[in-house]
C-alpha atoms as a PDB file:
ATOM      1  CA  UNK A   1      91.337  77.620 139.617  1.00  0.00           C
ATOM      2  CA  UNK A   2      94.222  79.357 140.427  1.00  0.00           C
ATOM      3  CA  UNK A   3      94.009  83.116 140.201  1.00  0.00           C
ATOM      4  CA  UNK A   4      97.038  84.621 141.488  1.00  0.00           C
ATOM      5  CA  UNK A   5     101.023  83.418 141.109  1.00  0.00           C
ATOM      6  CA  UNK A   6     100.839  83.492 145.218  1.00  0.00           C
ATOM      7  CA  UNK A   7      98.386  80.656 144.990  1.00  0.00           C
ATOM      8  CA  UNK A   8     100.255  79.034 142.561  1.00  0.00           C
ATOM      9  CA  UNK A   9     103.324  78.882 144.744  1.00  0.00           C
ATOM     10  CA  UNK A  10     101.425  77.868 147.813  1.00  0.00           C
ATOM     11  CA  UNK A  11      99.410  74.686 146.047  1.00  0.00           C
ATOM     12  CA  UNK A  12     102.866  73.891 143.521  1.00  0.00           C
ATOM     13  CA  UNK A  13     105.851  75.820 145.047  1.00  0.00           C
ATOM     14  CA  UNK A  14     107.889  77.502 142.490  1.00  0.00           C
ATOM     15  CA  UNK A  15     110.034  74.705 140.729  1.00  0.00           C
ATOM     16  CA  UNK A  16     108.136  74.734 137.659  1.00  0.00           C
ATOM     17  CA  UNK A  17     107.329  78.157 137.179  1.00  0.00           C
ATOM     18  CA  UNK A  18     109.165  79.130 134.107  1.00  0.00           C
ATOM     19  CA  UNK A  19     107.541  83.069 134.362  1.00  0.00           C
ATOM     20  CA  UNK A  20     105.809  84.852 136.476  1.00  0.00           C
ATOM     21  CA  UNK A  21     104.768  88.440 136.487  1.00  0.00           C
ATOM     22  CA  UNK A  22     102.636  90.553 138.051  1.00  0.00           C
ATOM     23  CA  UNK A  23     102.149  94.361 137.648  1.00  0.00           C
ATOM     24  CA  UNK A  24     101.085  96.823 134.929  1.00  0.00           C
ATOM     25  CA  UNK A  25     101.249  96.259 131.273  1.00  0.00           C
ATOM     26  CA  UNK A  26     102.641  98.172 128.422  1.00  0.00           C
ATOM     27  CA  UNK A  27     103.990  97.603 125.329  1.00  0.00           C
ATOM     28  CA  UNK A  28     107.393  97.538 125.965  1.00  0.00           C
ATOM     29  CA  UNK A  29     106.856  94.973 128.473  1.00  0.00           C
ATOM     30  CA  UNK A  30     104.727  92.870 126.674  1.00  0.00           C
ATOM     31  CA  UNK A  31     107.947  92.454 124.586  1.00  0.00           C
ATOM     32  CA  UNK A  32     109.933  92.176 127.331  1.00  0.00           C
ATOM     33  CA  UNK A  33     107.541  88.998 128.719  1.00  0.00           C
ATOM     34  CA  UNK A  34     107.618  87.275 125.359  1.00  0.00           C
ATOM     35  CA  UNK A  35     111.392  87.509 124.970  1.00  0.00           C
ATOM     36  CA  UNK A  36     112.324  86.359 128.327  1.00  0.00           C
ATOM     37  CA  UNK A  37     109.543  83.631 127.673  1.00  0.00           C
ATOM     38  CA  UNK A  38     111.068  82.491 124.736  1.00  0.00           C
ATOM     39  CA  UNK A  39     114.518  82.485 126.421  1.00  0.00           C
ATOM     40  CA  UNK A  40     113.002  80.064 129.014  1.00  0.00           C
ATOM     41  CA  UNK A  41     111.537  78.153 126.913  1.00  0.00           C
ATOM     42  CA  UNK A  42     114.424  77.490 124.535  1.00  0.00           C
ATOM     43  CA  UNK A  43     116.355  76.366 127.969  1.00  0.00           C
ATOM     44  CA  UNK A  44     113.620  73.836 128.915  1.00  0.00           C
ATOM     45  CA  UNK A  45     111.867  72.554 125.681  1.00  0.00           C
ATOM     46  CA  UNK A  46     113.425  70.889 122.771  1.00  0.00           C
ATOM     47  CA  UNK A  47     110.220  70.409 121.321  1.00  0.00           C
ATOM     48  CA  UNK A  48     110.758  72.791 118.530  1.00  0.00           C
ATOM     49  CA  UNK A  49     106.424  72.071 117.432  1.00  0.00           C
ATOM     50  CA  UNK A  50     105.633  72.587 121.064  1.00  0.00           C
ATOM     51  CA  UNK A  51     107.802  75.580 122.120  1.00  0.00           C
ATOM     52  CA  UNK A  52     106.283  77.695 119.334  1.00  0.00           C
ATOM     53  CA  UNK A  53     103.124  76.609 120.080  1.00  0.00           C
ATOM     54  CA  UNK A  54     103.624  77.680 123.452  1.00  0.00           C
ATOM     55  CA  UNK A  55     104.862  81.135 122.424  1.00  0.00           C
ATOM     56  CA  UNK A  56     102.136  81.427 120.009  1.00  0.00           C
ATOM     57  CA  UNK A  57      99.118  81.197 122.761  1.00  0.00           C
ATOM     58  CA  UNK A  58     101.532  83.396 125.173  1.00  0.00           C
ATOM     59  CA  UNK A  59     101.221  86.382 122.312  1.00  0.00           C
ATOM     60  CA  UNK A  60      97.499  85.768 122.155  1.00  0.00           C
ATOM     61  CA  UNK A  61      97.063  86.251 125.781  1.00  0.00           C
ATOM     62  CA  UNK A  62      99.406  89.023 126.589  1.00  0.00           C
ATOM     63  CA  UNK A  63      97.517  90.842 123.504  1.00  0.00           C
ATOM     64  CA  UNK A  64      94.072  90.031 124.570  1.00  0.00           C
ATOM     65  CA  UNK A  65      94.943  91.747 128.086  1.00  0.00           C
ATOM     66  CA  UNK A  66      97.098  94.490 126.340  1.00  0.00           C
ATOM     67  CA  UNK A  67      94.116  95.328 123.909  1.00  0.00           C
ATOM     68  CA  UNK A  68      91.513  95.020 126.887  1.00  0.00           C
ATOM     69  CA  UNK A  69      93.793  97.237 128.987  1.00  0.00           C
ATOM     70  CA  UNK A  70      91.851 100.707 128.136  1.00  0.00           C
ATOM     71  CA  UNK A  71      88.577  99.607 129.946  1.00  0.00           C
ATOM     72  CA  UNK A  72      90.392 100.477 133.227  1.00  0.00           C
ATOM     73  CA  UNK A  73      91.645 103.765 132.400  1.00  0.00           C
ATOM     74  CA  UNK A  74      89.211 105.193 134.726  1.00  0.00           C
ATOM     75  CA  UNK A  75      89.573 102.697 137.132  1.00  0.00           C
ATOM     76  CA  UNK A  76      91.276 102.455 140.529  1.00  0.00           C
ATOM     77  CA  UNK A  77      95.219 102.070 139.848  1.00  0.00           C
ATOM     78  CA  UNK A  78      95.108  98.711 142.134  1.00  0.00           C
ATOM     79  CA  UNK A  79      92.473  97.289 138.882  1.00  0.00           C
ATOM     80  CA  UNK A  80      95.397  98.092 136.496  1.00  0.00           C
ATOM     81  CA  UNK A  81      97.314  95.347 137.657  1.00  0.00           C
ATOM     82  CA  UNK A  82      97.887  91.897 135.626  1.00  0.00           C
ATOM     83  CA  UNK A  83      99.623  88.595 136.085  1.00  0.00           C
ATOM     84  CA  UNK A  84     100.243  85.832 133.680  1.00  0.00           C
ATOM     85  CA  UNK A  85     102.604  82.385 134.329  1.00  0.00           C
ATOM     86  CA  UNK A  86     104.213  79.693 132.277  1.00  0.00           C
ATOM     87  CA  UNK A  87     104.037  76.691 134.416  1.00  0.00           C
ATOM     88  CA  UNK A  88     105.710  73.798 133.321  1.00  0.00           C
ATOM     89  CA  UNK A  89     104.750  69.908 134.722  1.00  0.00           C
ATOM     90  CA  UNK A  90     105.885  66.238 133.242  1.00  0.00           C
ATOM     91  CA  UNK A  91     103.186  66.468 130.435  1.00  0.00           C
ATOM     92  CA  UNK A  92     102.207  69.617 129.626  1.00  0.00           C
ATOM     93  CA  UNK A  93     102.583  73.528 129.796  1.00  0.00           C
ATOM     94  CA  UNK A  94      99.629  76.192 131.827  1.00  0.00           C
ATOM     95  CA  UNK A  95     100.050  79.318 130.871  1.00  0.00           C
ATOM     96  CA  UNK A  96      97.643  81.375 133.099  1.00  0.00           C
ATOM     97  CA  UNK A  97      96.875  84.705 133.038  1.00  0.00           C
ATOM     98  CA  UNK A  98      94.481  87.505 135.270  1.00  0.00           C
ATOM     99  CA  UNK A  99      93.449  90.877 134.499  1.00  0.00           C
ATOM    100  CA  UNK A 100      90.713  92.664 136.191  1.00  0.00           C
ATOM    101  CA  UNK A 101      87.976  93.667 133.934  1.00  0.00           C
ATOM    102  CA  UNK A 102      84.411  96.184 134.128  1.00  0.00           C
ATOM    103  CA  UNK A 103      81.633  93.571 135.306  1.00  0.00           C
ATOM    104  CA  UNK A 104      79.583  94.876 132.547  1.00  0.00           C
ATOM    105  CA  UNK A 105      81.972  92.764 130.244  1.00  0.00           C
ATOM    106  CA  UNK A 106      82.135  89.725 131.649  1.00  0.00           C
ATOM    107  CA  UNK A 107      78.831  87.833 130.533  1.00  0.00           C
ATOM    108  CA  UNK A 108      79.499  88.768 126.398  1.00  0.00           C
ATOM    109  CA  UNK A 109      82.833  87.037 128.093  1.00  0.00           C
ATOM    110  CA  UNK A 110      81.467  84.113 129.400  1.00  0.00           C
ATOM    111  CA  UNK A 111      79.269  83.334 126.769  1.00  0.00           C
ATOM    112  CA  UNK A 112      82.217  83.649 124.334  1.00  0.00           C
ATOM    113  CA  UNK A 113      84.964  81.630 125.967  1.00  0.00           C
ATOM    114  CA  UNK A 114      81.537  78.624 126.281  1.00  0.00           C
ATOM    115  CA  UNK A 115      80.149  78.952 122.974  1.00  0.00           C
ATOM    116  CA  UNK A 116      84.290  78.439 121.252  1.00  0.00           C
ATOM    117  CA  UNK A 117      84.615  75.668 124.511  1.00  0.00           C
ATOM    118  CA  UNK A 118      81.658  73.782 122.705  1.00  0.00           C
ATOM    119  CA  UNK A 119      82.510  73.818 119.173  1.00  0.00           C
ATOM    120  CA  UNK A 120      84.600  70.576 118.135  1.00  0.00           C
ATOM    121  CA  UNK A 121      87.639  71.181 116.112  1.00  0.00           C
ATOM    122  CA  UNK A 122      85.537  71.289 112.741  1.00  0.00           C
ATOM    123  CA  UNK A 123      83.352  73.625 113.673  1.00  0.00           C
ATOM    124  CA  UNK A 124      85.983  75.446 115.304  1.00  0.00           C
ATOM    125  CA  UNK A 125      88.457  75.608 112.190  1.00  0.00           C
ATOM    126  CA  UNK A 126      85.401  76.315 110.011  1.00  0.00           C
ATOM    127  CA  UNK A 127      84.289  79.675 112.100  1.00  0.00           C
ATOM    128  CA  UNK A 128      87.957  81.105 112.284  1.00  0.00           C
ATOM    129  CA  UNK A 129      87.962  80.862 108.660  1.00  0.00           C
ATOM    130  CA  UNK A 130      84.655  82.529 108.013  1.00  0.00           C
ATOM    131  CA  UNK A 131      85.487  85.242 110.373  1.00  0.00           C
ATOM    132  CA  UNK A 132      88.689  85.660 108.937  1.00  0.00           C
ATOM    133  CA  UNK A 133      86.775  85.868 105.302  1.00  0.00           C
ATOM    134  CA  UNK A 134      84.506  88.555 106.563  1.00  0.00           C
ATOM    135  CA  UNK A 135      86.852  90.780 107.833  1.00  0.00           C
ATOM    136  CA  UNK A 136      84.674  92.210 110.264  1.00  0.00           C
ATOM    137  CA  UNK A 137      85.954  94.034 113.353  1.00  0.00           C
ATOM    138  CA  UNK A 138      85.403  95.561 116.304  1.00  0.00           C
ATOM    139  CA  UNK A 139      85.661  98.681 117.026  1.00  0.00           C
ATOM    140  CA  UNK A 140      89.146  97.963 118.679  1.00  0.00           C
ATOM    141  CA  UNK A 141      90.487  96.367 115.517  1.00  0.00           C
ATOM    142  CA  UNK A 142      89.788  93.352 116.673  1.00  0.00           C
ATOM    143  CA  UNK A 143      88.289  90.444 114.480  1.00  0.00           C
ATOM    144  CA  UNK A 144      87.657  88.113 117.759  1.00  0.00           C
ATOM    145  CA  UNK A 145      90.028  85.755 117.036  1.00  0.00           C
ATOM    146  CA  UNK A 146      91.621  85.233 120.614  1.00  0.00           C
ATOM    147  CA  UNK A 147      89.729  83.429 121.958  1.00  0.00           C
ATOM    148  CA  UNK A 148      89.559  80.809 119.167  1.00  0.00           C
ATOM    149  CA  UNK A 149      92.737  80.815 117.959  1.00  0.00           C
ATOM    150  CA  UNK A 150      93.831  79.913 121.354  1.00  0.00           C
ATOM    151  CA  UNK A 151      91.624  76.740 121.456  1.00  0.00           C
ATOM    152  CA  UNK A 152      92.537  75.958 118.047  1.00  0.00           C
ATOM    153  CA  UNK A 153      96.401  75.840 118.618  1.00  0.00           C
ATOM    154  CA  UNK A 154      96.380  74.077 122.498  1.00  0.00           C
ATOM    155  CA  UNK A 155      93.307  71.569 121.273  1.00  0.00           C
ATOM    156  CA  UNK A 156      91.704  72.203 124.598  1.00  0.00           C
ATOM    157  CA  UNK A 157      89.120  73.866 126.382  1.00  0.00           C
ATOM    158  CA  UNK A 158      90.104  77.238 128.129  1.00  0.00           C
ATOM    159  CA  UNK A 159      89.333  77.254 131.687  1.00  0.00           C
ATOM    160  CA  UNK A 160      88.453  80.109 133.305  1.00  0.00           C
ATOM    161  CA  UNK A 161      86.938  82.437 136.190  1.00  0.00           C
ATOM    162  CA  UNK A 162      85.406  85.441 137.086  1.00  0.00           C
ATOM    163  CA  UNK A 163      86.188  86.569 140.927  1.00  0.00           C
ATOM    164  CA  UNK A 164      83.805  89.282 142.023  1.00  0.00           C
ATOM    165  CA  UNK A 165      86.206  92.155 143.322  1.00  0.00           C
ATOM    166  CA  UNK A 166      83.506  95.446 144.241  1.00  0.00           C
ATOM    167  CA  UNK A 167      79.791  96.023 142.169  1.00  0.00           C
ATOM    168  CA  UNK A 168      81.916  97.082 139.111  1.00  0.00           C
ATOM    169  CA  UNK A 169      84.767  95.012 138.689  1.00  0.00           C
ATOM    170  CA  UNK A 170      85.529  91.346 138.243  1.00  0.00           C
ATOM    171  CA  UNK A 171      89.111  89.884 138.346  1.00  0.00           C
ATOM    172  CA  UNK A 172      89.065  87.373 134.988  1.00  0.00           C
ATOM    173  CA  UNK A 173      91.269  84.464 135.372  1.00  0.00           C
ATOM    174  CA  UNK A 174      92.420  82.259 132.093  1.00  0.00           C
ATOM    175  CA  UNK A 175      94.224  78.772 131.782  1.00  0.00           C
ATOM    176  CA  UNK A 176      95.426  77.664 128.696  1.00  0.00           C
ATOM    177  CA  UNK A 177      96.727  73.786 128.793  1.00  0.00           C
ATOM    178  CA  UNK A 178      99.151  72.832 125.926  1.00  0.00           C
ATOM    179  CA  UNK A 179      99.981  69.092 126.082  1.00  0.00           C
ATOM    180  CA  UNK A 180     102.857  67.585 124.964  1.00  0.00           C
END
């Protein structure tokens, strides 16, 4: 998998990378990201259904790494760094994202992205629902939804990766397919 926009470039080249960034995140630039994504979008896509489904995952990701962002506060400044792409080839759209994470997060992780990566769409639509019923959160606010919702609204599995950085971080890569 492809874990940095670098890579991306080298294995693709850069003709059908509709955004690329790399640095820190904050709110402000979160907004930033979506609006310039949605400008992009509007220029390439005429797929009204597709470019909002797009969007839609976009959000999910850029707030899964936003939300996640205050594991690193005590972390190096060179962890704090994250990078997220819209790539866009003949028959669908990647968006892929990277944000470095503790270690001791990324097996409740794994097992999360595989265990929503195994339902089918039934069993899929039938756990959002219940979740969202039970109104449970975590202690970030968070009901858990990401993840799901993202596999709901592309209808594919998420691929990921977890690249070993030191003995207490990991740098998690994500790539969300949305076919035309």
């Amino acid at each position: 998998m492809i874990n940095t926009i670098e890579q991306y470039k080298e294995q693709k080249g850069k003709d059908n990378l509709l955004l690329a960034y790399k640095g820190i995140i904050t709110e402000s630039l979160t907004t930033n990201l979506l609006s310039l994504a949605e400008n992009k979008l509007a220029m390439v896509e005429y797929n009204s259904r597709l470019k909002k489904k797009v969007f839609h995952i976009l959000v999910e990701v850029l707030q899964n790494i936003y939300h996640n962002y205050s594991d690193l506060k005590h972390a190096p400044e060179e962890f704090h760094d994250i990078m997220v792409m819209i790539i866009k080839s003949d028959n669908s759209y990647d968006i892929v994202a990277g944000n470095y994470l503790p270690k001791k997060y990324t097996v409740s992780l794994q097992n999360r992205i595989e265990s929503v990566n195994a339902m089918d769409s039934e069993s899929l639509r039938t756990t959002y629902r219940n979740r969202l019923d039970e109104g449970v959160f975590s202690d970030k606010g968070r009901a858990g939804l990401g993840i799901m919702d993202m596999v709901r609204k592309s209808g594919q599995a998420l691929e990921y990766d977890f690249l070993s950085i030191d003995k207490d971080f990991s740098f998690f890569s994500i790539k969300v397919k949305i076919k035309n």
